[in-house]
C-alpha atoms as a PDB file:
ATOM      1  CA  UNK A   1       0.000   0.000   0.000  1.00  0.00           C
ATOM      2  CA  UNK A   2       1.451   3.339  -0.967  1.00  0.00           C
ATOM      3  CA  UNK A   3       2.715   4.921   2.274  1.00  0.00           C
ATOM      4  CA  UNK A   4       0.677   7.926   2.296  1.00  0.00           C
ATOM      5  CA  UNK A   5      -2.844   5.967   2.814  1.00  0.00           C
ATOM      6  CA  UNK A   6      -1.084   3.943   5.822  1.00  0.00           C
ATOM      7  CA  UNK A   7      -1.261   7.162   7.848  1.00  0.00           C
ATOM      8  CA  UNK A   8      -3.467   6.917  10.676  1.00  0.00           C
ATOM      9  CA  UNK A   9      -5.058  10.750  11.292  1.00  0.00           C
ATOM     10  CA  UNK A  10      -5.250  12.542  14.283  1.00  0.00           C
ATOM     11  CA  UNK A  11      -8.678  13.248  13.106  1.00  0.00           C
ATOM     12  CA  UNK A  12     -11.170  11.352  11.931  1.00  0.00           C
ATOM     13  CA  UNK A  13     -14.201  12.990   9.761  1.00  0.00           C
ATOM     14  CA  UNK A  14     -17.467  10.798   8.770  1.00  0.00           C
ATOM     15  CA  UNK A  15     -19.991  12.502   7.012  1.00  0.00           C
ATOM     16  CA  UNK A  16     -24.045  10.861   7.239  1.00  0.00           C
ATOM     17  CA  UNK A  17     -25.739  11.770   3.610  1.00  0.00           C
ATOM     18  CA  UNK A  18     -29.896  11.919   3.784  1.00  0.00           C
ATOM     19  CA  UNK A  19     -30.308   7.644   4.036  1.00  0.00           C
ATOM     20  CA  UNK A  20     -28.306   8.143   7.536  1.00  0.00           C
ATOM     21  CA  UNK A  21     -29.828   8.317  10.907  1.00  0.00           C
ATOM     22  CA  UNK A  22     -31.618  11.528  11.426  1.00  0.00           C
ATOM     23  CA  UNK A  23     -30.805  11.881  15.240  1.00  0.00           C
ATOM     24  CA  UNK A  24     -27.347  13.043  17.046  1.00  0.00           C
ATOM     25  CA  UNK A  25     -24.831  10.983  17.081  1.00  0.00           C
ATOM     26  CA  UNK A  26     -23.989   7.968  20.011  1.00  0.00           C
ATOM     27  CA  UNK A  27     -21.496   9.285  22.018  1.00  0.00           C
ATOM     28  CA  UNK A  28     -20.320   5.707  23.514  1.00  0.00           C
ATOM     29  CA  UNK A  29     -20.797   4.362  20.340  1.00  0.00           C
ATOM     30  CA  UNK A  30     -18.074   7.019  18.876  1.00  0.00           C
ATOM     31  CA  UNK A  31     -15.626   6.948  21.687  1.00  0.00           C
ATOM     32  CA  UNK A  32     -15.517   3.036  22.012  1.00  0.00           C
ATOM     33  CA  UNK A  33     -14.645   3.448  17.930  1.00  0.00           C
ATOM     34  CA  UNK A  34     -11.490   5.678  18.731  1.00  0.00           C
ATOM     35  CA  UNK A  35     -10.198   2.808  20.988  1.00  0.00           C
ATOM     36  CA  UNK A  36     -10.846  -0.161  18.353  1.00  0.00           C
ATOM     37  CA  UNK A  37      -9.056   1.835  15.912  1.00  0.00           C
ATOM     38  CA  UNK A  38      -6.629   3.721  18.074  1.00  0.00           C
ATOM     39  CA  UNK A  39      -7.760   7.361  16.847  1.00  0.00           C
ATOM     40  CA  UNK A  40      -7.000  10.431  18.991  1.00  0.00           C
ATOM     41  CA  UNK A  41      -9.547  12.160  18.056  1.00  0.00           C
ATOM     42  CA  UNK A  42     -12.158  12.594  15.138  1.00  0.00           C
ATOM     43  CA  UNK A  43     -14.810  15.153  14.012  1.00  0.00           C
ATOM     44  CA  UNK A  44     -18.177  14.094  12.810  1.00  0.00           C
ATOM     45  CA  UNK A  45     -20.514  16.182  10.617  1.00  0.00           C
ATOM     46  CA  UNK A  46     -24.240  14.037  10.145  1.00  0.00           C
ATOM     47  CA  UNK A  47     -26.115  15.728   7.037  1.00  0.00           C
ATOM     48  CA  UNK A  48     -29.466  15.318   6.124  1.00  0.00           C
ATOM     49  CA  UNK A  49     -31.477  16.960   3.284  1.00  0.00           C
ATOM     50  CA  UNK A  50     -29.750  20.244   3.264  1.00  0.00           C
ATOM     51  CA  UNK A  51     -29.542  20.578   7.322  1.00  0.00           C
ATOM     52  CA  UNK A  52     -26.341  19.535   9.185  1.00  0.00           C
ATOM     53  CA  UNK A  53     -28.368  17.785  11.968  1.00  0.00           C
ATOM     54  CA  UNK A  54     -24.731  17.958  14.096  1.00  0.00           C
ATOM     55  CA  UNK A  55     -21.358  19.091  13.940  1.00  0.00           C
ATOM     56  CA  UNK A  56     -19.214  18.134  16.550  1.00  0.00           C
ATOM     57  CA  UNK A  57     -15.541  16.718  17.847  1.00  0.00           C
ATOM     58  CA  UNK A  58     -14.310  14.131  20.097  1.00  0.00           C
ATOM     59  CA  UNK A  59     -10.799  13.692  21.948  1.00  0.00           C
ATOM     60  CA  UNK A  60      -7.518  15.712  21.024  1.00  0.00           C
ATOM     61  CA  UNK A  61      -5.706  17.150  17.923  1.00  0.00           C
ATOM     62  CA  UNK A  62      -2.383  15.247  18.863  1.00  0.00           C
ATOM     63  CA  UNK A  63      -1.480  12.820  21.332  1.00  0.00           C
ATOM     64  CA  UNK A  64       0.038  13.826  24.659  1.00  0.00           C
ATOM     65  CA  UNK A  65      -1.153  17.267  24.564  1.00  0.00           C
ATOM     66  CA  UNK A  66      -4.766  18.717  25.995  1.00  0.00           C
ATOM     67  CA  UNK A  67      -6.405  20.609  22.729  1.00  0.00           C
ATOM     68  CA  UNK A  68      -9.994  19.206  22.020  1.00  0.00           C
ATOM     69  CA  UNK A  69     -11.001  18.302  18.662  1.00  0.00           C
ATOM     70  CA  UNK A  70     -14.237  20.512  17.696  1.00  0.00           C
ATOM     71  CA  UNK A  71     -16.326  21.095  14.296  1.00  0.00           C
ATOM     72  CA  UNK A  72     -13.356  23.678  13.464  1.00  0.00           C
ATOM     73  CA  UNK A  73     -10.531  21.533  13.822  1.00  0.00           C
ATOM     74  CA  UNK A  74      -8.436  21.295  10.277  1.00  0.00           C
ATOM     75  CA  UNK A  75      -7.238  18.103   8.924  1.00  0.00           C
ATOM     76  CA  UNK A  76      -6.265  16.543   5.743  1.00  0.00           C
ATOM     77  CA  UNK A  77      -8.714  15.365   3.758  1.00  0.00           C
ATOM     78  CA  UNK A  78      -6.387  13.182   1.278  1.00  0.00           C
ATOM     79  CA  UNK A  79      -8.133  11.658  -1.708  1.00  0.00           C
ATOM     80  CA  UNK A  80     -11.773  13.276  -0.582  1.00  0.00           C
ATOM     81  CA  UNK A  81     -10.315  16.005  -2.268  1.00  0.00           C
ATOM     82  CA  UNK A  82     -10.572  14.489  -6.003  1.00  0.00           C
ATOM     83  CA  UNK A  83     -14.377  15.099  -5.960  1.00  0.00           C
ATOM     84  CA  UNK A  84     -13.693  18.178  -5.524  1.00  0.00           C
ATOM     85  CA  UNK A  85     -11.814  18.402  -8.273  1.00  0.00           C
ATOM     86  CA  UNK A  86     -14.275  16.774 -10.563  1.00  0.00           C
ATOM     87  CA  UNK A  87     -16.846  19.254  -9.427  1.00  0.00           C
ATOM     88  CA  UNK A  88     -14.558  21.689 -10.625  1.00  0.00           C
ATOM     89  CA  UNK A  89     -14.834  20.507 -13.929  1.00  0.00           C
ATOM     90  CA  UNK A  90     -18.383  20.136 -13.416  1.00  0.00           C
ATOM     91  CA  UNK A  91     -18.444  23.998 -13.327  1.00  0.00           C
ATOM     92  CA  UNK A  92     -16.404  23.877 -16.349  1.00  0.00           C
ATOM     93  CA  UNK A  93     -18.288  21.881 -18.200  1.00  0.00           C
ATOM     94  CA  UNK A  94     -21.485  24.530 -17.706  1.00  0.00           C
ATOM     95  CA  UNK A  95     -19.104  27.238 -18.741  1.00  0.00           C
ATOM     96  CA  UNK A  96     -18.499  25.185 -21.583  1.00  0.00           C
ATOM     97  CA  UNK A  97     -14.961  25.520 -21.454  1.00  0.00           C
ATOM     98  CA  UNK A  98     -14.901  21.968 -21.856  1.00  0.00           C
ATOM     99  CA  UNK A  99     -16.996  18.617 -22.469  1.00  0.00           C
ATOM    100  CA  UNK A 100     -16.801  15.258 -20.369  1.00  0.00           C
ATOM    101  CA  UNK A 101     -15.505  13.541 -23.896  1.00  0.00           C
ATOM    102  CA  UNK A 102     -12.898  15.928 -24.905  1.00  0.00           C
ATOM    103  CA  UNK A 103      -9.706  14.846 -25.973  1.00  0.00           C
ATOM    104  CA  UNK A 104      -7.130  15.425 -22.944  1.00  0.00           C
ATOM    105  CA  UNK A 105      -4.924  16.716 -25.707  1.00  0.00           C
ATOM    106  CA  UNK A 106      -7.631  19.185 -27.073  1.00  0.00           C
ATOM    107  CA  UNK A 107      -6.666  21.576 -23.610  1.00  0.00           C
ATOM    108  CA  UNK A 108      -3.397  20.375 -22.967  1.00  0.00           C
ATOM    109  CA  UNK A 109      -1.553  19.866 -25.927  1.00  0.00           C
ATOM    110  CA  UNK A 110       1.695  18.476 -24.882  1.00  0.00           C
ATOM    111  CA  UNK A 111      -0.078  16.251 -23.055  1.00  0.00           C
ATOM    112  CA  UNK A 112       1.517  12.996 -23.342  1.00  0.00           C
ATOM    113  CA  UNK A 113       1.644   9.020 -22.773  1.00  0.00           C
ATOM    114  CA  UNK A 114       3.618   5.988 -23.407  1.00  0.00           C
ATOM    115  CA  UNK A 115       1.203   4.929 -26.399  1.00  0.00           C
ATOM    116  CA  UNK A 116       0.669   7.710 -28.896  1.00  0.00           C
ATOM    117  CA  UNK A 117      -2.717   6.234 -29.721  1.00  0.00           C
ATOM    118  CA  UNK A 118      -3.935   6.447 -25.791  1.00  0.00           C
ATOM    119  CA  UNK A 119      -2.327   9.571 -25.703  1.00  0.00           C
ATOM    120  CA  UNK A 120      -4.663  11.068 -28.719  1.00  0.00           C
ATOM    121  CA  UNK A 121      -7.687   8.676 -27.816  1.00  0.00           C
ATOM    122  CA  UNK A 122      -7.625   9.716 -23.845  1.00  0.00           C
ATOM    123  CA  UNK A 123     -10.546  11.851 -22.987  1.00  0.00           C
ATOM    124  CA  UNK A 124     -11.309  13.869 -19.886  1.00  0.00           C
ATOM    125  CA  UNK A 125     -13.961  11.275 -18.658  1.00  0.00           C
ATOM    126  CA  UNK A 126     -11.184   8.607 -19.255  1.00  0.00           C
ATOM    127  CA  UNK A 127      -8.660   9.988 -16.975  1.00  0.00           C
ATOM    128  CA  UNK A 128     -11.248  11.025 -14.409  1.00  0.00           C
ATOM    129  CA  UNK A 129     -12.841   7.761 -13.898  1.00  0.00           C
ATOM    130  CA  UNK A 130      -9.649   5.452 -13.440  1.00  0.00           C
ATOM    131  CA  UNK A 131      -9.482   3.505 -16.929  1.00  0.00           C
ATOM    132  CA  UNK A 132      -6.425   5.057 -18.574  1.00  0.00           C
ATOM    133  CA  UNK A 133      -4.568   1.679 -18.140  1.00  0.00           C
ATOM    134  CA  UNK A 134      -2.263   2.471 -15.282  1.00  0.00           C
ATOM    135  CA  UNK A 135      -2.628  -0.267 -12.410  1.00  0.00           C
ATOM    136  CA  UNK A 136      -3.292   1.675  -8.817  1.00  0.00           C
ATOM    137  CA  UNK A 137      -0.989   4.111  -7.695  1.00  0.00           C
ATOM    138  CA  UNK A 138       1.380   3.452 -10.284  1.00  0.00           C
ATOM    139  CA  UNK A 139       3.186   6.437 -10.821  1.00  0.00           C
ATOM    140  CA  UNK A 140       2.714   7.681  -7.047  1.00  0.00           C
ATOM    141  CA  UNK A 141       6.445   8.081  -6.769  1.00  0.00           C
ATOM    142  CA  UNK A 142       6.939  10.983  -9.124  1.00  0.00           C
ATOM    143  CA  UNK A 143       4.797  13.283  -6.900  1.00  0.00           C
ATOM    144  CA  UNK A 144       4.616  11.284  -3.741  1.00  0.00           C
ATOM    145  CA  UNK A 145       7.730  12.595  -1.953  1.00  0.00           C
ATOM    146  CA  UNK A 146       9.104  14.197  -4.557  1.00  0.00           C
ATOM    147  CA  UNK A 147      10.381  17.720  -5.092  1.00  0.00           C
ATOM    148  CA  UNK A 148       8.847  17.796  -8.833  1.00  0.00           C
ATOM    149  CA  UNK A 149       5.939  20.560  -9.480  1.00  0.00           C
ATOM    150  CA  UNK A 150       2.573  18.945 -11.202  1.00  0.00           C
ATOM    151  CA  UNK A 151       3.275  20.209 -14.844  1.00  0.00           C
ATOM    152  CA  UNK A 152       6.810  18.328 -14.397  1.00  0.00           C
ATOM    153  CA  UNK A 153       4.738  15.208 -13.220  1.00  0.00           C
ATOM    154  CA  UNK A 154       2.583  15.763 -15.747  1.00  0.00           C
ATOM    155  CA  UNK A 155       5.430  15.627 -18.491  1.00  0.00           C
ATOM    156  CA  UNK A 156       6.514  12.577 -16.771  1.00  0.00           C
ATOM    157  CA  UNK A 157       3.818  10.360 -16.969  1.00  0.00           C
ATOM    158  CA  UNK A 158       4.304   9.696 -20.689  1.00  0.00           C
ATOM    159  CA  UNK A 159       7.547   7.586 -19.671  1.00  0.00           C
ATOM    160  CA  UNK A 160       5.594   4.853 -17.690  1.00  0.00           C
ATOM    161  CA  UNK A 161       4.249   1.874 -19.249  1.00  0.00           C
ATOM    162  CA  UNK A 162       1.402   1.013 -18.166  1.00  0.00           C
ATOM    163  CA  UNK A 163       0.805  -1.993 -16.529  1.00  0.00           C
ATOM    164  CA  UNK A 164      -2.930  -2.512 -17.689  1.00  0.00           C
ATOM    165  CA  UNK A 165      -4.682  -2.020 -21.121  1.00  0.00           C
ATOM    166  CA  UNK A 166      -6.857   1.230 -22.101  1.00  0.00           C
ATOM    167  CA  UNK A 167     -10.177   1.209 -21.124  1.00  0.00           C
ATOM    168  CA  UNK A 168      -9.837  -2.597 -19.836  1.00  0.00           C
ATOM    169  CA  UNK A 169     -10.042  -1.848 -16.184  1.00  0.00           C
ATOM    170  CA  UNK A 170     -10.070  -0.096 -12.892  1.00  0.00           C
ATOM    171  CA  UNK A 171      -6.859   1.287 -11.810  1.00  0.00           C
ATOM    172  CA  UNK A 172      -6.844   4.155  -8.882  1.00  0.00           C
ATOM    173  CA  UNK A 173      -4.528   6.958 -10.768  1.00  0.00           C
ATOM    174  CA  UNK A 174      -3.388   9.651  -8.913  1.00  0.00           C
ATOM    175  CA  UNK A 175      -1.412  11.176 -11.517  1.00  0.00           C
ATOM    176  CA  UNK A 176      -4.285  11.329 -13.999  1.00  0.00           C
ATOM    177  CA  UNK A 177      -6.334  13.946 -11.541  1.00  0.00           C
ATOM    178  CA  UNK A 178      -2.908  15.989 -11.294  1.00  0.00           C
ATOM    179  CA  UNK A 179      -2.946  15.863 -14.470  1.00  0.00           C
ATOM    180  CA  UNK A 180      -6.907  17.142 -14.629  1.00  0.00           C
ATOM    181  CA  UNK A 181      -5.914  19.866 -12.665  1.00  0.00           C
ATOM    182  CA  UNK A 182      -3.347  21.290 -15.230  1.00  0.00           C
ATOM    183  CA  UNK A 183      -5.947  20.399 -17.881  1.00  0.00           C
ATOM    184  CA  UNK A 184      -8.737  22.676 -15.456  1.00  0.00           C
ATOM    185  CA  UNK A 185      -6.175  25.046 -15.346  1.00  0.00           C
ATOM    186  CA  UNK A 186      -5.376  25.729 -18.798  1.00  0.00           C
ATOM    187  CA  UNK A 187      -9.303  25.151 -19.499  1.00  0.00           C
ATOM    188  CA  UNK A 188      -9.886  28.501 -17.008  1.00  0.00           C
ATOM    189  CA  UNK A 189      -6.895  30.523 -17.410  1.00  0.00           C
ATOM    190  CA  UNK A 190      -6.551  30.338 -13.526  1.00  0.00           C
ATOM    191  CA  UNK A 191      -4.651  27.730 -11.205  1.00  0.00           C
ATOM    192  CA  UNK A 192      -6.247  24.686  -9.686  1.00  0.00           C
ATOM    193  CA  UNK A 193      -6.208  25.752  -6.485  1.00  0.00           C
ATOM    194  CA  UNK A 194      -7.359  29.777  -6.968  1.00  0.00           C
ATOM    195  CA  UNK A 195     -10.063  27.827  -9.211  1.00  0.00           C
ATOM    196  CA  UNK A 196     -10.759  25.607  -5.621  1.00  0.00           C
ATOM    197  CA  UNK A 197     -11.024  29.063  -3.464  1.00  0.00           C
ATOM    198  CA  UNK A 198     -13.212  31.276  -6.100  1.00  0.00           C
ATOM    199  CA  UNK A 199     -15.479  28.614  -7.355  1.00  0.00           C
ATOM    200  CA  UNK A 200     -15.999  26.319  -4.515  1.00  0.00           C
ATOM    201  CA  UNK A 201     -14.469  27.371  -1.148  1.00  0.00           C
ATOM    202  CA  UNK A 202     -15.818  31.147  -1.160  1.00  0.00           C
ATOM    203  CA  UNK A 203     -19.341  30.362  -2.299  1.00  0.00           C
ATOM    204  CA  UNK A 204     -19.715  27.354   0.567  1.00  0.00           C
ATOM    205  CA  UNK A 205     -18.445  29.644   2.930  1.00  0.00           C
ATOM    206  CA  UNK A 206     -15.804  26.890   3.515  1.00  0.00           C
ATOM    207  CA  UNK A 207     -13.579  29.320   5.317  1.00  0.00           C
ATOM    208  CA  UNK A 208     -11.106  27.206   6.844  1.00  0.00           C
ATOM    209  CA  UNK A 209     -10.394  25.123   4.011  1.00  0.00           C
ATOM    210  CA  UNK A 210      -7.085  25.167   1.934  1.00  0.00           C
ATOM    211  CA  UNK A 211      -5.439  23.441  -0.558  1.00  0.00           C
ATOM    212  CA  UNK A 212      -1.706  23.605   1.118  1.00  0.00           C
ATOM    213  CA  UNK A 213      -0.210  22.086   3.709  1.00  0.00           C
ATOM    214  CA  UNK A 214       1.922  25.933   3.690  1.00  0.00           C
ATOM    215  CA  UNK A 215      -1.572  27.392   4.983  1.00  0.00           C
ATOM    216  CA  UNK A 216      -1.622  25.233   7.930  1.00  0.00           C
ATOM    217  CA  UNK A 217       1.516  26.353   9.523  1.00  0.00           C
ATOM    218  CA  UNK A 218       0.199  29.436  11.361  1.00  0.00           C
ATOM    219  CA  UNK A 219      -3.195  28.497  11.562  1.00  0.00           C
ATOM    220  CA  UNK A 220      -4.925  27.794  15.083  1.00  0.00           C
ATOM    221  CA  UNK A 221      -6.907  24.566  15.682  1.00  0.00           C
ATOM    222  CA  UNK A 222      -5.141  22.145  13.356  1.00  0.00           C
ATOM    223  CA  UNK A 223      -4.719  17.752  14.078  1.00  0.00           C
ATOM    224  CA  UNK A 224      -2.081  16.721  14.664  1.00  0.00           C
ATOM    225  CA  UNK A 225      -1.202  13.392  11.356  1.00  0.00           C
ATOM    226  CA  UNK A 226      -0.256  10.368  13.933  1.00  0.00           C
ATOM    227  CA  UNK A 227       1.040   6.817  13.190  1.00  0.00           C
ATOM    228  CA  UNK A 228       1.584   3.725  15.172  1.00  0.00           C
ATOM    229  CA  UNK A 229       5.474   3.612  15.782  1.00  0.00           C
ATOM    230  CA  UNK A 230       6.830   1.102  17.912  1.00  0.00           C
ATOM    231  CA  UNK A 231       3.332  -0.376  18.830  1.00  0.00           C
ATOM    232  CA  UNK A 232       2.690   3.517  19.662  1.00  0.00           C
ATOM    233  CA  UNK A 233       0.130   5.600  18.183  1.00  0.00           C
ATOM    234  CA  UNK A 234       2.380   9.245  18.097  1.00  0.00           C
ATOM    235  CA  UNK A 235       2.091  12.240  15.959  1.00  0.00           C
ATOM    236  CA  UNK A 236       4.393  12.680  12.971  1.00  0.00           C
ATOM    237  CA  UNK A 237       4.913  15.530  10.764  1.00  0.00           C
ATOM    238  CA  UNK A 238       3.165  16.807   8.388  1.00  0.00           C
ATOM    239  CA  UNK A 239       4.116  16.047   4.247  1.00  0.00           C
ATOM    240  CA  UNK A 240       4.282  18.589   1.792  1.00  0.00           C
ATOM    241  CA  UNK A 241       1.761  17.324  -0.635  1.00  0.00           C
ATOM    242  CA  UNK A 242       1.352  20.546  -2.637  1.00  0.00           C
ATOM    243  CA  UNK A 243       2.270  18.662  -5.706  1.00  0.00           C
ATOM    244  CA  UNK A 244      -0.220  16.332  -5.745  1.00  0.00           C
ATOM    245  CA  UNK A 245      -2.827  18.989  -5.121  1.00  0.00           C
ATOM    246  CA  UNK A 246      -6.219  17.769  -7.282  1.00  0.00           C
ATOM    247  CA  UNK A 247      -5.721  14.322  -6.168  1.00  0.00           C
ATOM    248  CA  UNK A 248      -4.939  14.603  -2.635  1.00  0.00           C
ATOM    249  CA  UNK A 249      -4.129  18.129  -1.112  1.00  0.00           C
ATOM    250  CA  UNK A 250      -7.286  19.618   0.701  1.00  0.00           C
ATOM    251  CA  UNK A 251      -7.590  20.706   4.482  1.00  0.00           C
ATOM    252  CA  UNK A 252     -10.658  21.192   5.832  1.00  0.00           C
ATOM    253  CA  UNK A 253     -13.227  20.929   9.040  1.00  0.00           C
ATOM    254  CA  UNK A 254     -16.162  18.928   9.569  1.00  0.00           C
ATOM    255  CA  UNK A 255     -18.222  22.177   9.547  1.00  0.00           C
ATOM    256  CA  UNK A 256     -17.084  23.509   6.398  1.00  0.00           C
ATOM    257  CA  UNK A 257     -17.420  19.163   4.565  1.00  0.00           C
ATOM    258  CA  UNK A 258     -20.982  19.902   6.095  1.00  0.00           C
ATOM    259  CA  UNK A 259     -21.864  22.713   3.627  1.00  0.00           C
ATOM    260  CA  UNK A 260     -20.210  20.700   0.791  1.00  0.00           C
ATOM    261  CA  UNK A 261     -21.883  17.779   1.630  1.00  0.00           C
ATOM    262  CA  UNK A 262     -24.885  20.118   1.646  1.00  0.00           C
ATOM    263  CA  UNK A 263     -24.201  21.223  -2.035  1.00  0.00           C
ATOM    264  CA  UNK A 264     -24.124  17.691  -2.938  1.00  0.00           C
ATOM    265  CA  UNK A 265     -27.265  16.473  -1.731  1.00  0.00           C
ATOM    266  CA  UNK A 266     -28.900  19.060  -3.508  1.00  0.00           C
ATOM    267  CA  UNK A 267     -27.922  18.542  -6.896  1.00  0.00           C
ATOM    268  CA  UNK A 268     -25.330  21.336  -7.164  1.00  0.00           C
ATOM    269  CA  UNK A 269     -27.608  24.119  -5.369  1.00  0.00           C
ATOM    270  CA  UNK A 270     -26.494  25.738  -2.274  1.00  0.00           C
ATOM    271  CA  UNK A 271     -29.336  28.014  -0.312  1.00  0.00           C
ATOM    272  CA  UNK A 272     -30.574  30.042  -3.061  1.00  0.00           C
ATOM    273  CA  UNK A 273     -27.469  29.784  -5.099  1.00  0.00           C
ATOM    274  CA  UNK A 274     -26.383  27.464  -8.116  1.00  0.00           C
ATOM    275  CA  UNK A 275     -23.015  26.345  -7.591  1.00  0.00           C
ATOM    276  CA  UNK A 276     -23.222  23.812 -10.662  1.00  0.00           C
ATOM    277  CA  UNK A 277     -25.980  22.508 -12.662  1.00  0.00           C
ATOM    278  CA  UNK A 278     -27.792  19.046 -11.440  1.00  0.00           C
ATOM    279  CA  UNK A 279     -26.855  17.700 -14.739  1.00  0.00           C
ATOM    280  CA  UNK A 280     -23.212  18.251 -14.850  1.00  0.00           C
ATOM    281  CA  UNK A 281     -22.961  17.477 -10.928  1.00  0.00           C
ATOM    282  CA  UNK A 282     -24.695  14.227 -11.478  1.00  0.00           C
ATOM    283  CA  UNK A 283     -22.333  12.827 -14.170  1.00  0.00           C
ATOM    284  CA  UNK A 284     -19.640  13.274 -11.133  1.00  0.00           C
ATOM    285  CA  UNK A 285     -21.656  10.605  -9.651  1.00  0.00           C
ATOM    286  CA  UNK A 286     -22.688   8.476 -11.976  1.00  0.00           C
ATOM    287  CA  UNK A 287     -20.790   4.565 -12.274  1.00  0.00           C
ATOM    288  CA  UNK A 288     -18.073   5.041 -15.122  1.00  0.00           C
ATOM    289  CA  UNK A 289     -15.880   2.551 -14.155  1.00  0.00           C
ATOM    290  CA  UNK A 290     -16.898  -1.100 -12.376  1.00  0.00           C
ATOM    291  CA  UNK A 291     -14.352  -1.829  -9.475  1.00  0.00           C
ATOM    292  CA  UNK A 292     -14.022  -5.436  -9.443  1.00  0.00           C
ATOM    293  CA  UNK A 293     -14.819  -6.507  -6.232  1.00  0.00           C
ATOM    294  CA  UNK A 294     -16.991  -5.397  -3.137  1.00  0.00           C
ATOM    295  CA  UNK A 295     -14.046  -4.823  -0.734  1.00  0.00           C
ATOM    296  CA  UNK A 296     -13.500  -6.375   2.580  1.00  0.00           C
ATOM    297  CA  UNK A 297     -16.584  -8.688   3.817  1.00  0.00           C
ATOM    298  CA  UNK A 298     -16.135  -7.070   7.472  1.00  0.00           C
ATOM    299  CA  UNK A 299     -16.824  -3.388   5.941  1.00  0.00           C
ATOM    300  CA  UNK A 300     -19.122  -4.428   3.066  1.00  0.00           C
ATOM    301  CA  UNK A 301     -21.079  -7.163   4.085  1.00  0.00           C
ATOM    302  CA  UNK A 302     -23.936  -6.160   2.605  1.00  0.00           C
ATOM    303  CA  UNK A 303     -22.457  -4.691  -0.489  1.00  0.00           C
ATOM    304  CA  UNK A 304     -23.376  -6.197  -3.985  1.00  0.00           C
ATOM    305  CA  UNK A 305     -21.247  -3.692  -6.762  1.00  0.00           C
ATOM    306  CA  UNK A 306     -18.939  -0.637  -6.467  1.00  0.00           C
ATOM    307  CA  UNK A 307     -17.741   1.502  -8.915  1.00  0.00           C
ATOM    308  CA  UNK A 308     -16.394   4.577  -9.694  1.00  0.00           C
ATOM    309  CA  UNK A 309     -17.842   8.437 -11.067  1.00  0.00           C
ATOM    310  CA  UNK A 310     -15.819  10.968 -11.109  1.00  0.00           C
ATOM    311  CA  UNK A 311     -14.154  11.678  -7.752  1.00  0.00           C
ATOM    312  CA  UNK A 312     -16.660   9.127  -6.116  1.00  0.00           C
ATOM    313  CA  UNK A 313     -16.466   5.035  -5.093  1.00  0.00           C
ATOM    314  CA  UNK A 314     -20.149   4.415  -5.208  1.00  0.00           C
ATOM    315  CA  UNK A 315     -22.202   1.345  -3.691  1.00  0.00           C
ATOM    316  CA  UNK A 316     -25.114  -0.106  -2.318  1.00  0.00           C
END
């Protein structure tokens, strides 16, 4: 498993969509999951309709010091944050800056792959939905670690074979939603994360979100990452993961996940505003990709398919 998903957080956030439980949450129920998994502390947000029902924290930001967790706390948000990035596109799309079956190459023309016929065949949908070919997390170590900015891993990708075929299957790509967020950059004439702040952030009122691990360093209120060294669950620095930014980058709170949450459940609208239209926001969550398998039988007992949108694992 690449390294970065082996971190155990300080903080853990579960959001509750409109099928969840419509009450607060069990306390006892919560702090006896903390122990199981060794967590110091989490933050839950329960949604339903387009009412955060609670918003609330439990434990402390790092181990071995006294600072509660609350609905404010900031944490990373790791791979959460490539729906965000589809929704991005979303907005795109109803600018029509761009369509779902583009060509990659039509917005970024030096785009390129190991096969010259993927590489002109590729479209947005493709590389947003996990079939370009590339087995899961290949490539991780160009950006994972590294000191290389995302139009230099970008260039790079065109030098690894890929270990699947195009189209064939589900592979989990990180690379492919940097790569989307040069492609949404050169698509708006903006960056991927300004794009993140103007279009998304601001109009959520997601105030305490970022999309740098540089923003956290003066900010107030921030978990602690932790990991379980020695048979010891202990805090650990955080990684500069600027560079993988539109697959993985976002900080946020369980109060501001609430109002995205929020503008998901209701098709793209947010109080009287429209963020992005219901159709565009819907292809986001619509099953492009099959992933073969249900997962683990102790966390998906009672699952019978996942797949994958665009930024989304969806099941029953």
């Amino acid at each position: 498993m690449n390294h970065m998903f082996a971190r155990r957080p300080a903080l853990l956030l579960l959001l509750w969509p409109s099928f969840a439980l419509a009450q607060p949450p069990d306390d006892a129920y919560i702090v006896t999951a903390m122990h199981d998994w060794k967590v110091p502390g989490l933050a839950l947000a329960i949604v339903k309709d387009d009412h955060v029902l609670a918003a609330r924290g439990y434990g402390i930001r790092e181990e071995g010091k006294p600072g509660a967790v609350d609905e404010n706390t900031i944490f990373a948000i790791g791979s959460n944050t490539k729906a965000f990035t589809s929704t991005a596109l979303a907005i795109l799309a109803d600018d029509k800056k761009l369509q779902w079956d583009d060509p990659v190459i039509r917005h970024l023309p030096s785009f390129q792959l190991y096969d010259p016929w993927i590489t002109r065949e590729l479209t947005i949908r493709d590389m947003l939905s996990h079939r370009s070919g590339f087995s899961s997390f290949q490539g991780d170590l160009l950006w994972d670690g590294s000191a290389y900015p995302r139009d230099e891993v970008v260039r790079r990708m065109r030098f690894i074979k890929p270990n699947g075929s195009f189209r064939s299957t589900y592979g989990y790509s990180n690379i492919m939603y940097i790569a989307a967020g040069e492609l949404l950059a050169a698509a708006s004439g903006t960056t991927w994360d300004a794009f993140i702040r103007e279009r998304l952030f601001g109009p959520l009122g997601m105030t305490r979100s970022s999309t740098s691990v540089s923003a956290l360093k003066d900010a107030a209120n921030v978990a602690s990452p932790h990991d379980e060294l020695a048979g010891k669950v202990q805090p650990v620095p955080y990684r500069t993961v600027d560079n993988g930014g539109p697959a993985a980058a976002i900080n946020s709170t369980a109060k501001d996940m609430a109002e995205w949450i929020r503008l998901q459940l209701s098709e793209g609208a947010y109080g009287e505003k429209r963020i992005v239209s219901a159709v565009a926001l819907r292809q986001t969550q619509t099953s492009q990709t099959i992933i073969p398998g249900v997962g683990p039988a102790k966390l998906f007992s009672s699952s019978h398919f996942r797949a994958y949108g665009f930024g989304w694992i969806l099941q029953d």
